[in-house]
N, C-alpha and C. Protein backbone atom coordinates (compact mmCIF):
# COMPACT_ATOMS: atom_id res chain seq x y z
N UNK A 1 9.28 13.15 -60.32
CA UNK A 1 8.23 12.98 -59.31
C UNK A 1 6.85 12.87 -59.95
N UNK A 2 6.78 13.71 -60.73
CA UNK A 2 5.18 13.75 -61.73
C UNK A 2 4.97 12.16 -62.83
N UNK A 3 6.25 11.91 -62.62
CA UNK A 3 6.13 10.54 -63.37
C UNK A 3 5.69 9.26 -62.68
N UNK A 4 6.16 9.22 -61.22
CA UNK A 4 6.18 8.56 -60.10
C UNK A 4 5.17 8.43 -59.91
N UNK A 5 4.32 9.61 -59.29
CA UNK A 5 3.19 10.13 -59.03
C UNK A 5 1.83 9.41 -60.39
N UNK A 6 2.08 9.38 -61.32
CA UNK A 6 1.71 8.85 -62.69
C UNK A 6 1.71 7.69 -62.92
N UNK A 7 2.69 6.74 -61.94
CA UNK A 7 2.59 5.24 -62.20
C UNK A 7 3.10 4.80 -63.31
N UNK A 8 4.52 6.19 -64.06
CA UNK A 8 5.09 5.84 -65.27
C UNK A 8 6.54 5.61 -65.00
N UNK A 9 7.03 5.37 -64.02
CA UNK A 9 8.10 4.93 -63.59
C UNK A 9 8.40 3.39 -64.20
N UNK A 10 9.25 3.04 -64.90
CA UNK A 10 9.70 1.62 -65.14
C UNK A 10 10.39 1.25 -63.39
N UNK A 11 10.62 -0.01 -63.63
CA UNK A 11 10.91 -0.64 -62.49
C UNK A 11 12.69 -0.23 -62.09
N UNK A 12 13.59 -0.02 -62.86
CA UNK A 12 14.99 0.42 -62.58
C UNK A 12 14.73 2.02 -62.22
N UNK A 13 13.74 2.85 -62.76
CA UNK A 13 13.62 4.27 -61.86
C UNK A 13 13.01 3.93 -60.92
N UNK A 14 12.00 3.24 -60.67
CA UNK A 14 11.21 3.02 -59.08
C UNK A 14 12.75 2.64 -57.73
N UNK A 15 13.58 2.03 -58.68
CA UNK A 15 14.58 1.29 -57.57
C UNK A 15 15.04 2.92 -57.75
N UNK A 16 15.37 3.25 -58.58
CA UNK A 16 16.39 5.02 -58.07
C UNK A 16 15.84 5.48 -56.96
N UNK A 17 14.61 5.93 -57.59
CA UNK A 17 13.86 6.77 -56.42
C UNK A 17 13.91 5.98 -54.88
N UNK A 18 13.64 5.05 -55.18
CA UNK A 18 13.15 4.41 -53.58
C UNK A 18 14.64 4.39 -53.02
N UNK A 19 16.18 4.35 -53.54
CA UNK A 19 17.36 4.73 -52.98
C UNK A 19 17.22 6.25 -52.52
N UNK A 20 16.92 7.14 -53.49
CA UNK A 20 16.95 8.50 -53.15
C UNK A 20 15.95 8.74 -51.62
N UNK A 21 15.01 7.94 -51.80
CA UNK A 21 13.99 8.37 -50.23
C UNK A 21 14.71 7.72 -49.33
N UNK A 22 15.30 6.63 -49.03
CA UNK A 22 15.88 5.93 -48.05
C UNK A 22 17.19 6.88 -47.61
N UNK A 23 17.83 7.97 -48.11
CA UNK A 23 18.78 8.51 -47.84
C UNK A 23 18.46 9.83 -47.50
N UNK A 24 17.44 10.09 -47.45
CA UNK A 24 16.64 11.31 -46.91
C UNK A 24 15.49 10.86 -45.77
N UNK A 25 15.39 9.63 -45.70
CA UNK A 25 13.98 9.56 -44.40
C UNK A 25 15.11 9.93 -43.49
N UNK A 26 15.61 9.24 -42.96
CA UNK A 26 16.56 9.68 -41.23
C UNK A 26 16.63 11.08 -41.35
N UNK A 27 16.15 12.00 -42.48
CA UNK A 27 16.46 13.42 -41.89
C UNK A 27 15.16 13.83 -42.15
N UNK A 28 14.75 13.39 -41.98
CA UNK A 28 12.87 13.69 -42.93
C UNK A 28 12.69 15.09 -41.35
N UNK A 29 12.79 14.68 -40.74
CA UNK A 29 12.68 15.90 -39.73
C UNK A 29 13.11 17.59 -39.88
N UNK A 30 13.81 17.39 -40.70
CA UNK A 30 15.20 18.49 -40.95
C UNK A 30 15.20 19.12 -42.10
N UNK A 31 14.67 18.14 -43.40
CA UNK A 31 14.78 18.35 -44.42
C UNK A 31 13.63 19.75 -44.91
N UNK A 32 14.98 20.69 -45.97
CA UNK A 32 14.31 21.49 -46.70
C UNK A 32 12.85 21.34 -47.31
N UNK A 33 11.86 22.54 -47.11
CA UNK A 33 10.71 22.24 -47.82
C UNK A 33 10.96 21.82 -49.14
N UNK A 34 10.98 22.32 -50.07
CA UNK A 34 10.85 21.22 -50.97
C UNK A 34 11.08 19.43 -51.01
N UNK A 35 12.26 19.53 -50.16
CA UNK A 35 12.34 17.90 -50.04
C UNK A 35 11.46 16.92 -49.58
N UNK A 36 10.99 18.06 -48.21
CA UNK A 36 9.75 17.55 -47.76
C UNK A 36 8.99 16.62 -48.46
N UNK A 37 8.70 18.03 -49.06
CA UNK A 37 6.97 17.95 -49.94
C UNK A 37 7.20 17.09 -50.86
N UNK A 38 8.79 16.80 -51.50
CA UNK A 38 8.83 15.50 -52.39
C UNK A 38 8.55 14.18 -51.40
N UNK A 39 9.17 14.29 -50.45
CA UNK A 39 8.95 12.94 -49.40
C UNK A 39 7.51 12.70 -49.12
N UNK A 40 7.12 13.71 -49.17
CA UNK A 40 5.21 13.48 -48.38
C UNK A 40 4.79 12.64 -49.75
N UNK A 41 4.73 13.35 -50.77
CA UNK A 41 4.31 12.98 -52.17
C UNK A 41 4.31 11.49 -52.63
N UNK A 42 5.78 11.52 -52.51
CA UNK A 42 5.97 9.77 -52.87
C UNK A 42 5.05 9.22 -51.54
N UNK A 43 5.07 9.30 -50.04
CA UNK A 43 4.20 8.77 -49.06
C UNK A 43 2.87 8.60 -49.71
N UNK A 44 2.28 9.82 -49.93
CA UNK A 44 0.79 9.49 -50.47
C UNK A 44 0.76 8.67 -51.48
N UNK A 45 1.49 8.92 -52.74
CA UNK A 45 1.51 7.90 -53.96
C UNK A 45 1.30 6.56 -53.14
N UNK A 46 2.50 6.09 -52.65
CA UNK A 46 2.25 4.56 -52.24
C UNK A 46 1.01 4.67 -51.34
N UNK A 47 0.56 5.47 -50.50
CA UNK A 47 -0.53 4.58 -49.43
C UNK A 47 0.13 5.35 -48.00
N UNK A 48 0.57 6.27 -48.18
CA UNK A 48 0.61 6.29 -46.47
C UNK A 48 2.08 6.49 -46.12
N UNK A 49 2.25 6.89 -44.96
CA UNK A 49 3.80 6.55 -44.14
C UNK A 49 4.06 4.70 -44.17
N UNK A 50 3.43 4.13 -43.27
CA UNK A 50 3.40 3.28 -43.38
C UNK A 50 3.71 2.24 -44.22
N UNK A 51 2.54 2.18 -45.35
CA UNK A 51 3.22 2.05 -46.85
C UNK A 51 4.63 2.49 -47.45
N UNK A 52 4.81 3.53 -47.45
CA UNK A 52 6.04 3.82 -47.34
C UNK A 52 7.26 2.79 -47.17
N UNK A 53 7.20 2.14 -45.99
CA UNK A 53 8.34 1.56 -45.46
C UNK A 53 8.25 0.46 -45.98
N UNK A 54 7.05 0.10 -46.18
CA UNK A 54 6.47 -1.45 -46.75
C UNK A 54 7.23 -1.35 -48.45
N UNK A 55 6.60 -0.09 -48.82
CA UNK A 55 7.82 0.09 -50.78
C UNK A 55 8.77 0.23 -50.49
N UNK A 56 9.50 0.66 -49.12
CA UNK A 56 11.11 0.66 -49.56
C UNK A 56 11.24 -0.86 -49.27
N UNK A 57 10.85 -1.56 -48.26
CA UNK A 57 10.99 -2.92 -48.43
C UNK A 57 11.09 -3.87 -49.45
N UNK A 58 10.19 -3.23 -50.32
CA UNK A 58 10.30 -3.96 -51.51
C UNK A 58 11.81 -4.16 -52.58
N UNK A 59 12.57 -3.31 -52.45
CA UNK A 59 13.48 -2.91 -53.42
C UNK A 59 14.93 -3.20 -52.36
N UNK A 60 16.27 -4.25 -52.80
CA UNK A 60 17.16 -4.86 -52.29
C UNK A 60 17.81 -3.73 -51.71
N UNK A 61 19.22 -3.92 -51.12
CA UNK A 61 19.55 -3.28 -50.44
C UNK A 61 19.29 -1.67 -49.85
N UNK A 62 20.11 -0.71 -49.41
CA UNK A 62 19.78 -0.04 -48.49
C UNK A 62 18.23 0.71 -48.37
N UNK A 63 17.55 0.46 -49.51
CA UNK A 63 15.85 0.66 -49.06
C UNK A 63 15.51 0.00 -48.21
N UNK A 64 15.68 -1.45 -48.57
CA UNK A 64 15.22 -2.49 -47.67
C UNK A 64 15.88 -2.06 -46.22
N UNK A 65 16.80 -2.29 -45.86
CA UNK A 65 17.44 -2.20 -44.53
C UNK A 65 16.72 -1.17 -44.08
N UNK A 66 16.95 0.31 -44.42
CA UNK A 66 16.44 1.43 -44.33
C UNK A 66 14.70 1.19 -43.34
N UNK A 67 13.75 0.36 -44.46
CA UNK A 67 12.11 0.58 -44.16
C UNK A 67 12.63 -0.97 -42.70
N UNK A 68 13.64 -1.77 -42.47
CA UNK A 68 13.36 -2.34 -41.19
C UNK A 68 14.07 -1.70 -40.37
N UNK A 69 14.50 -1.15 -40.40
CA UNK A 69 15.43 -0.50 -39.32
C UNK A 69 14.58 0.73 -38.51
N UNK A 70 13.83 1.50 -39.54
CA UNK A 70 12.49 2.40 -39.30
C UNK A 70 11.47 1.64 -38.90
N UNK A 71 11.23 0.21 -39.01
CA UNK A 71 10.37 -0.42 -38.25
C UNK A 71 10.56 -1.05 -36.48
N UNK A 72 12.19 -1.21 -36.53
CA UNK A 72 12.69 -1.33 -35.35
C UNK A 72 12.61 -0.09 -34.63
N UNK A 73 13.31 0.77 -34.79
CA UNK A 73 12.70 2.26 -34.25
C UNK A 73 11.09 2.41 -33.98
N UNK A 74 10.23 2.28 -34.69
CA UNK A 74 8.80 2.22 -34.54
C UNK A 74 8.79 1.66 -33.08
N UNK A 75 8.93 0.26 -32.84
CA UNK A 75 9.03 -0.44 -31.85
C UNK A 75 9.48 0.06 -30.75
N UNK A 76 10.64 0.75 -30.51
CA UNK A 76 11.54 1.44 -29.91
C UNK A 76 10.65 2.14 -28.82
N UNK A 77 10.30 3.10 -30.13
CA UNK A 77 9.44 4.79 -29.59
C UNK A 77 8.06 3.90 -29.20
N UNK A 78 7.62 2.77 -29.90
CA UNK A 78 6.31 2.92 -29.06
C UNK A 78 5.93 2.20 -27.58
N UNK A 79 7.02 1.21 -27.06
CA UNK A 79 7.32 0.38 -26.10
C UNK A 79 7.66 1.43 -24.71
N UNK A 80 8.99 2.23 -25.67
CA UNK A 80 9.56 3.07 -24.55
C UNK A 80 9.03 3.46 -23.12
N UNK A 81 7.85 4.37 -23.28
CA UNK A 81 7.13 4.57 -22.21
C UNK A 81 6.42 3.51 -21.52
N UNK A 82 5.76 2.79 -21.98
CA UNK A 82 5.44 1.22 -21.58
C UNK A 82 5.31 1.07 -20.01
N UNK A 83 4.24 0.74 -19.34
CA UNK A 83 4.75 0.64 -17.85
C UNK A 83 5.44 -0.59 -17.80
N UNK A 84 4.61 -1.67 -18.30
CA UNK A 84 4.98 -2.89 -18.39
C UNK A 84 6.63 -3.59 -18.83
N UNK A 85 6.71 -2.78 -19.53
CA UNK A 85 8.25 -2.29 -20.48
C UNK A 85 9.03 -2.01 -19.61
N UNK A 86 9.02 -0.51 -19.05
CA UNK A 86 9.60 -0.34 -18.29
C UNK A 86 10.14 -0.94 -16.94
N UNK A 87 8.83 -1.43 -16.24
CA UNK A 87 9.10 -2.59 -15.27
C UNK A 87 10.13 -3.19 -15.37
N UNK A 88 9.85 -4.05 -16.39
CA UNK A 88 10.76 -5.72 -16.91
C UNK A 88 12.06 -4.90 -17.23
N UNK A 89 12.24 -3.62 -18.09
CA UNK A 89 13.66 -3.48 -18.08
C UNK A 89 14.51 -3.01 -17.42
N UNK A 90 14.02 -2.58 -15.83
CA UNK A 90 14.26 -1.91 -14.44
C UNK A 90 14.76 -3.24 -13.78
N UNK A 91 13.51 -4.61 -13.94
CA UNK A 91 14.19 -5.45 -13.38
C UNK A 91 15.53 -6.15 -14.02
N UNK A 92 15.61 -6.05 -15.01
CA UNK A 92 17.28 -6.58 -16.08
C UNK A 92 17.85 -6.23 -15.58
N UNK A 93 17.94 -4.53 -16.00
CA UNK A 93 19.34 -3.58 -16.04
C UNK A 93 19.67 -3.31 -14.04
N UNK A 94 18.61 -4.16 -13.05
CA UNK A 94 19.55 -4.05 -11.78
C UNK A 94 20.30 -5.40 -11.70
N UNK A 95 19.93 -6.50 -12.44
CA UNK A 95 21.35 -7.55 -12.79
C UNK A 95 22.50 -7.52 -13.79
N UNK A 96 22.14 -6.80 -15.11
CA UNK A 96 23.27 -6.32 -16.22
C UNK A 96 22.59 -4.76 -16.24
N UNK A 97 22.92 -4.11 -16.23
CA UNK A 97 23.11 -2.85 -16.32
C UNK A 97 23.41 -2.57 -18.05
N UNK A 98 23.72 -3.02 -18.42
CA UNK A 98 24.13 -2.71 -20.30
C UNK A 98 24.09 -4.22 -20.48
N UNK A 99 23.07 -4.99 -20.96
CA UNK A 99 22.98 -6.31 -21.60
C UNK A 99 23.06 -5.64 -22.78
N UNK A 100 24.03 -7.34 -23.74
CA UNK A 100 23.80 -7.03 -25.03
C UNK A 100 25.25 -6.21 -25.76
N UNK A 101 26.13 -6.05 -24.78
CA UNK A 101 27.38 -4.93 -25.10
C UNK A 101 26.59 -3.47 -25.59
N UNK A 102 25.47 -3.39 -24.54
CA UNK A 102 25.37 -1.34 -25.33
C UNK A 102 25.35 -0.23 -24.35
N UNK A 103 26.94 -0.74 -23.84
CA UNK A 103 27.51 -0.25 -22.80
C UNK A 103 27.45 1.00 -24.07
N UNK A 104 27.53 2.21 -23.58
CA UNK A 104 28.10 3.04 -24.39
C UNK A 104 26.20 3.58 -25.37
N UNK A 105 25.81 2.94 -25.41
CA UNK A 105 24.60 3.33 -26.14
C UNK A 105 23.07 3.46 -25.27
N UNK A 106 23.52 2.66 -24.19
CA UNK A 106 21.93 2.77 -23.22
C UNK A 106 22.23 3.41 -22.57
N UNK A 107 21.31 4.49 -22.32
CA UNK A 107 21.72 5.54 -21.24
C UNK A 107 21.21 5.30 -19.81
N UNK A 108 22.35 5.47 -18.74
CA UNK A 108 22.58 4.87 -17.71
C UNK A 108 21.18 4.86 -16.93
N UNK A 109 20.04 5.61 -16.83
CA UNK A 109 19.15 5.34 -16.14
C UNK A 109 17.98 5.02 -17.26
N UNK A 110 17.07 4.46 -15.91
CA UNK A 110 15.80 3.18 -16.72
C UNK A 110 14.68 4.90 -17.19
N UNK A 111 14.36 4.87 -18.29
CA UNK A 111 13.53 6.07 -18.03
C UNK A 111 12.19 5.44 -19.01
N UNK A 112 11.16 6.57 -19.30
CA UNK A 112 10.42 6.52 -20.90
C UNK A 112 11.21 6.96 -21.81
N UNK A 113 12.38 7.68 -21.79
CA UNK A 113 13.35 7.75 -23.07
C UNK A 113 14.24 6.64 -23.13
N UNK A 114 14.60 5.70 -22.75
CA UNK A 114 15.76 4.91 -22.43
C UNK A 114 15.37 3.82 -23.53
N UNK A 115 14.47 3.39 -24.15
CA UNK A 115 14.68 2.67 -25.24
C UNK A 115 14.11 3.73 -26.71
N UNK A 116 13.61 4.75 -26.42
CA UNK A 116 13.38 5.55 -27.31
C UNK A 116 14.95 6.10 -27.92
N UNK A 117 15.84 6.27 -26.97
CA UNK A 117 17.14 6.84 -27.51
C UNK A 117 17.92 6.11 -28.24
N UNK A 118 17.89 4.98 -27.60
CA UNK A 118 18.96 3.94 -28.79
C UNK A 118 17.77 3.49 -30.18
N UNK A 119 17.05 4.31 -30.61
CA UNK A 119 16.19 4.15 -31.87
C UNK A 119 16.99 5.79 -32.43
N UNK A 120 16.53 6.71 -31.88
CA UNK A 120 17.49 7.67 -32.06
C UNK A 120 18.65 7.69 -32.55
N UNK A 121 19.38 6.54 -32.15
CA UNK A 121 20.69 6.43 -32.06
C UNK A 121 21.33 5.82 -33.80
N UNK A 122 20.40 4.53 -33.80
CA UNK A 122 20.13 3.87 -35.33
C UNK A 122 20.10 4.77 -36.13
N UNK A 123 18.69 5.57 -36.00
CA UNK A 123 18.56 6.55 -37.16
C UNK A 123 19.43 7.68 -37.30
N UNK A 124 20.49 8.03 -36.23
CA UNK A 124 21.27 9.03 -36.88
C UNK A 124 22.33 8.12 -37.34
N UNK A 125 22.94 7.11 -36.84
CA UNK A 125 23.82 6.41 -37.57
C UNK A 125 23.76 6.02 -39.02
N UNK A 126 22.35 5.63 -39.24
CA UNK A 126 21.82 5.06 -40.72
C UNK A 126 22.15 6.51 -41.31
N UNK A 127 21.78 8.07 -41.00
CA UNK A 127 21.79 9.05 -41.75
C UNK A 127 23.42 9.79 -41.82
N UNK A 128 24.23 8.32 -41.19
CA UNK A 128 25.68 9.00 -41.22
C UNK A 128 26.18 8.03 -42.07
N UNK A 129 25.46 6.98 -42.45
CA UNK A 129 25.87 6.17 -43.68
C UNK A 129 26.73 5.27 -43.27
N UNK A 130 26.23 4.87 -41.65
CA UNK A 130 27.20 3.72 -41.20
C UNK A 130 25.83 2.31 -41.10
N UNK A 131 25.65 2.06 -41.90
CA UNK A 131 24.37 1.25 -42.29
C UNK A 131 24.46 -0.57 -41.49
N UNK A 132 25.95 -1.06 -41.39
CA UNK A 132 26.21 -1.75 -40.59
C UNK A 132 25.97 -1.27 -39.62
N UNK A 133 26.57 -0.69 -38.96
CA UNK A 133 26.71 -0.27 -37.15
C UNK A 133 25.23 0.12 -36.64
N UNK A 134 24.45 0.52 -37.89
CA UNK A 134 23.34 0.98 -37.55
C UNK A 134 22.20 -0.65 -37.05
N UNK A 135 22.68 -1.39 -38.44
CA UNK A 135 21.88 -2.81 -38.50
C UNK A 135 22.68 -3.69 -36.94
N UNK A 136 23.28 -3.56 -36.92
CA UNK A 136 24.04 -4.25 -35.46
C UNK A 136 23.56 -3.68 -34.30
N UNK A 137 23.24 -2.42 -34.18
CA UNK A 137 22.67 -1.52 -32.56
C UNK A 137 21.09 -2.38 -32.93
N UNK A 138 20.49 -1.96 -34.17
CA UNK A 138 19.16 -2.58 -34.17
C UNK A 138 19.28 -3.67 -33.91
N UNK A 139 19.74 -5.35 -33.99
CA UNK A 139 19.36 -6.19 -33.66
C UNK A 139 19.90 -6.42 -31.91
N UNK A 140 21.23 -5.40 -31.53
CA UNK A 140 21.24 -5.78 -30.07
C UNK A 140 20.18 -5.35 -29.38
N UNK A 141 19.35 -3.80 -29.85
CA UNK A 141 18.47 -3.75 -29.18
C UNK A 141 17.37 -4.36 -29.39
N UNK A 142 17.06 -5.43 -30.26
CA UNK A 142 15.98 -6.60 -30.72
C UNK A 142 16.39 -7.46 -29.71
N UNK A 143 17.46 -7.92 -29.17
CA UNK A 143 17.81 -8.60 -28.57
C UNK A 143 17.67 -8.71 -27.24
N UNK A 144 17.62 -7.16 -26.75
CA UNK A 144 17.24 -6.79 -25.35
C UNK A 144 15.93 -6.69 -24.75
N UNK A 145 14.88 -5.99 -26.15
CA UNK A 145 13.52 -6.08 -26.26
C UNK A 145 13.10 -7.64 -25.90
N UNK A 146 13.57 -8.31 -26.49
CA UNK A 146 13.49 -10.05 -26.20
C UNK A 146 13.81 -10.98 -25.09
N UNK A 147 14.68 -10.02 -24.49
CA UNK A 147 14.96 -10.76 -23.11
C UNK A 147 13.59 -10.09 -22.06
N UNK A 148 13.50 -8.77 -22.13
CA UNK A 148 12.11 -8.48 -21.06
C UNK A 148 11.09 -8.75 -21.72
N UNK A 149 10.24 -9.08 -23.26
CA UNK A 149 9.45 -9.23 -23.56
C UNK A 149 8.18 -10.14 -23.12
N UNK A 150 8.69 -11.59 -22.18
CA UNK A 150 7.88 -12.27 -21.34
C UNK A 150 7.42 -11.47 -20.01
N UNK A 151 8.26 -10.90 -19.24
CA UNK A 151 8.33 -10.53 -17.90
C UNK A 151 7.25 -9.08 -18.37
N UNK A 152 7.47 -8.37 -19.59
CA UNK A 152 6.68 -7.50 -19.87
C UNK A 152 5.20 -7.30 -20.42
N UNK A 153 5.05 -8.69 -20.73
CA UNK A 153 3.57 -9.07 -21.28
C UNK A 153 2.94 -9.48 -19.23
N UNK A 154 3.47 -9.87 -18.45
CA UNK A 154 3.43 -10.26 -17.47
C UNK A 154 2.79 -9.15 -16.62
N UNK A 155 3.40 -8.11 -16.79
CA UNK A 155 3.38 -6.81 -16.02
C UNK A 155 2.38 -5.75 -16.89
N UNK A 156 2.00 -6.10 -18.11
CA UNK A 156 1.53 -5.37 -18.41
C UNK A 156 0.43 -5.85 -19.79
N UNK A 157 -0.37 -6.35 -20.09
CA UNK A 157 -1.00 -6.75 -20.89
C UNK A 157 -1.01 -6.18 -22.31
N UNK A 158 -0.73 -5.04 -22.21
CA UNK A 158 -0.90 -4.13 -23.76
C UNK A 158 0.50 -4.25 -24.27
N UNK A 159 1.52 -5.10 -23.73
CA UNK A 159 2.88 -5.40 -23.85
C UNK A 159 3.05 -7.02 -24.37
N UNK A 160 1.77 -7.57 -24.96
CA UNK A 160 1.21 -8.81 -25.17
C UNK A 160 2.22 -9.55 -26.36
N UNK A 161 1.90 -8.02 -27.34
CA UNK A 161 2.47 -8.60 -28.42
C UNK A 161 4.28 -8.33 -29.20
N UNK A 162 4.64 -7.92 -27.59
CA UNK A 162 6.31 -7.44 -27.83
C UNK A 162 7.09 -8.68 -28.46
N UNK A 163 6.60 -9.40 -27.83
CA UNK A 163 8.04 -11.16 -28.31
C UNK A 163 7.47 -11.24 -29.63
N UNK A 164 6.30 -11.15 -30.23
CA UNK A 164 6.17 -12.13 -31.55
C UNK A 164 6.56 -10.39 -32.47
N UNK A 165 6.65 -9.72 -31.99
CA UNK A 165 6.97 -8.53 -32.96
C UNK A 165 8.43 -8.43 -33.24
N UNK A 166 8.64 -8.60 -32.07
CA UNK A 166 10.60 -8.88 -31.83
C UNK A 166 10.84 -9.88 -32.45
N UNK A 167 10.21 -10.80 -32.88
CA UNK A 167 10.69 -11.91 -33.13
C UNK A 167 11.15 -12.23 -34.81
N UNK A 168 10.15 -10.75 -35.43
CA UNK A 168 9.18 -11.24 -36.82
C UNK A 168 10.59 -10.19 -37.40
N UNK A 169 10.73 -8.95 -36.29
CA UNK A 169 11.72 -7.85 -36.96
C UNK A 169 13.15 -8.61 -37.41
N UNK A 170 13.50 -9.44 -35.61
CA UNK A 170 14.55 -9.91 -36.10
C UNK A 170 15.15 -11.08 -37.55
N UNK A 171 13.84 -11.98 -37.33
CA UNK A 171 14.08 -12.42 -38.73
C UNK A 171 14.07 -11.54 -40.12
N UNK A 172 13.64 -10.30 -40.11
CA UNK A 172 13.76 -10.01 -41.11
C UNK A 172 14.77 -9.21 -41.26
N UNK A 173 15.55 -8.92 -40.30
CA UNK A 173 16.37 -7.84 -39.96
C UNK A 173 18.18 -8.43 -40.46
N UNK A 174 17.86 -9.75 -39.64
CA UNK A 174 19.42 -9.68 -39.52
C UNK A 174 19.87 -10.75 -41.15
N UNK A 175 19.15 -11.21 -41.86
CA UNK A 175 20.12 -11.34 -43.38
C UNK A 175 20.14 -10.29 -43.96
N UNK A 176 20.09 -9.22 -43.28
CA UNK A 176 20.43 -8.16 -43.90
C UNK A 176 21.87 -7.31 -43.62
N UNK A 177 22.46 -7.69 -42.75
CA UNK A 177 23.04 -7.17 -41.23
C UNK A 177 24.61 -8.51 -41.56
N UNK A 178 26.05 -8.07 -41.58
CA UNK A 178 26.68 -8.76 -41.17
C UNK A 178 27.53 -8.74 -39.43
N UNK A 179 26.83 -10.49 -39.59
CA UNK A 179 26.47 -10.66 -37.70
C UNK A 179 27.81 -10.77 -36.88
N UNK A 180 27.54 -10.67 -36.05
CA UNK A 180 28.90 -10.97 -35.05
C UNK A 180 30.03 -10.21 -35.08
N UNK A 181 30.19 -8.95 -35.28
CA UNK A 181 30.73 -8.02 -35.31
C UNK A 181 30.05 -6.80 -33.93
N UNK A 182 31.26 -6.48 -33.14
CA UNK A 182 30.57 -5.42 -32.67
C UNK A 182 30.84 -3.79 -32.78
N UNK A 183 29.46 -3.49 -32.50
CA UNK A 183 29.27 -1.91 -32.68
C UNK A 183 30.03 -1.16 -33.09
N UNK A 184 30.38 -0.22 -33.72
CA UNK A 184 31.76 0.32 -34.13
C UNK A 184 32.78 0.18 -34.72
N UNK A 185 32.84 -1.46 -35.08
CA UNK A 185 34.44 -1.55 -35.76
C UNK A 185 33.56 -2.47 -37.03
N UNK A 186 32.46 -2.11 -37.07
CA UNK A 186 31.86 -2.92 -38.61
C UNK A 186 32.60 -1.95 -39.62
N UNK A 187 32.93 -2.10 -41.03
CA UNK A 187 32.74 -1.22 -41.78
C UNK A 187 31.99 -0.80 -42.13
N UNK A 188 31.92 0.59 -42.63
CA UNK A 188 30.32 1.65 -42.97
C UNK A 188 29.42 0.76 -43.63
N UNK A 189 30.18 0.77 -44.74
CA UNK A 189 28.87 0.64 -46.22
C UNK A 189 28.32 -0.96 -46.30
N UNK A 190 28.86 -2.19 -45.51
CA UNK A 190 28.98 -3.18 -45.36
C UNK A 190 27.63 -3.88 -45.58
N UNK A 191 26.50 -4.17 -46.39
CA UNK A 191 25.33 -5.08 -46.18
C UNK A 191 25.23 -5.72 -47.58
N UNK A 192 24.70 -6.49 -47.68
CA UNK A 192 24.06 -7.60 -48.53
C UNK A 192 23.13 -7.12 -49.13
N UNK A 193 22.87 -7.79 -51.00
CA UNK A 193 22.10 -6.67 -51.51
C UNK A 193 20.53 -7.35 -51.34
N UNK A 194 21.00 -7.66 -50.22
CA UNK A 194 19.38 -7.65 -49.83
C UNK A 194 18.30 -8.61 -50.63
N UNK A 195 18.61 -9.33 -51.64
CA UNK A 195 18.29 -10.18 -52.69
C UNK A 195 17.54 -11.09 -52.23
N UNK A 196 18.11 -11.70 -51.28
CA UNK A 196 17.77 -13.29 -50.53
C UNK A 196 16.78 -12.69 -49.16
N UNK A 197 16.99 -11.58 -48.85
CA UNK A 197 15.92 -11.11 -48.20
C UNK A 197 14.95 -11.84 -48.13
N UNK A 198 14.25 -12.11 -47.09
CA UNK A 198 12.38 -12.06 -46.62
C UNK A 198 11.60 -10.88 -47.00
């Protein structure tokens, strides 16, 4: 860490480390003080939380997936409450009720938790090391974000910039992600090393 911290890391330890943080953020809540305080540490080194996600981005597989999948969640939690949001996805879910196959993952009523939970849902999956199933819930719920995202800029102005955000995650999201598989019967460890990435 004092090396890290030092900017004496060669580039094959920067990739260690940035694996080691990506397998500890989904518990960053939970995690022992010391781990913490290693997690905060590397945060400040790079620049921030934020930053953060932007360096695991940098480095191929499960970092990468890891800092978009924490950016899809971002989205998640900050839409959730949304009036505008909410509206548009009150008016969906009284024609499909679970668009998207997340029968089983959207919880049955329209609430301010109801897209906050299936972000929830990602991040405990990602911290159960089912990194497919996790990348597959994230783009169906990219997918759902995208269907109310007009009707929600409509209803609500501060909901302006949902489609081009949805739009920017999903491209970066799904060559990461093997597609067309649903929820549950992906295998765990299953992604691409992220190489050809955006």
């Amino acid at each position: 860490m004092a090396a890290f911290r030092a900017g004496k890391l060669d580039v094959e330890e920067c990739a260690r480390l940035a694996d080691q943080v990506s397998r500890v953020l989904p518990f960053s809540r939970e995690l022992p003080n010391p781990l913490a305080t290693s997690l905060v540490r590397v945060a400040e080194r790079v620049g921030g939380d934020e930053a953060l996600l932007r360096w695991l981005d940098g480095f191929p597989g499960r970092p990468r997936l890891t800092a978009r999948l924490f950016w899809v969640i971002g989205v998640l939690d900050r839409y959730s409450a949304a009036d505008g949001v909410l509206g548009a996805l009150g008016e969906l879910r009284a024609r499909d009720p679970f668009p998207h196959g997340l029968e089983g993952h959207l919880v049955p009523d329209t609430a301010s938790y109801t897209l906050a939970s299936l972000g929830e849902e990602i991040e405990e999956l990602l911290g159960r090391d089912r990194l497919a199933d996790a990348g597959n819930l994230a783009l169906r719920a990219l997918a759902l974000l995208s269907d109310i995202a007009p009707r929600a800029a409509e209803l609500d102005r501060h909901a302006a910039d949902l489609g081009p955000t949805v739009r920017s995650l999903c491209d970066r999201l799904r060559p990461l992600v093997e597609p067309d598989r649903p929820v549950g019967t992906v295998t765990p460890n299953h992604l691409d090393d992220g190489g050809h990435a955006g």
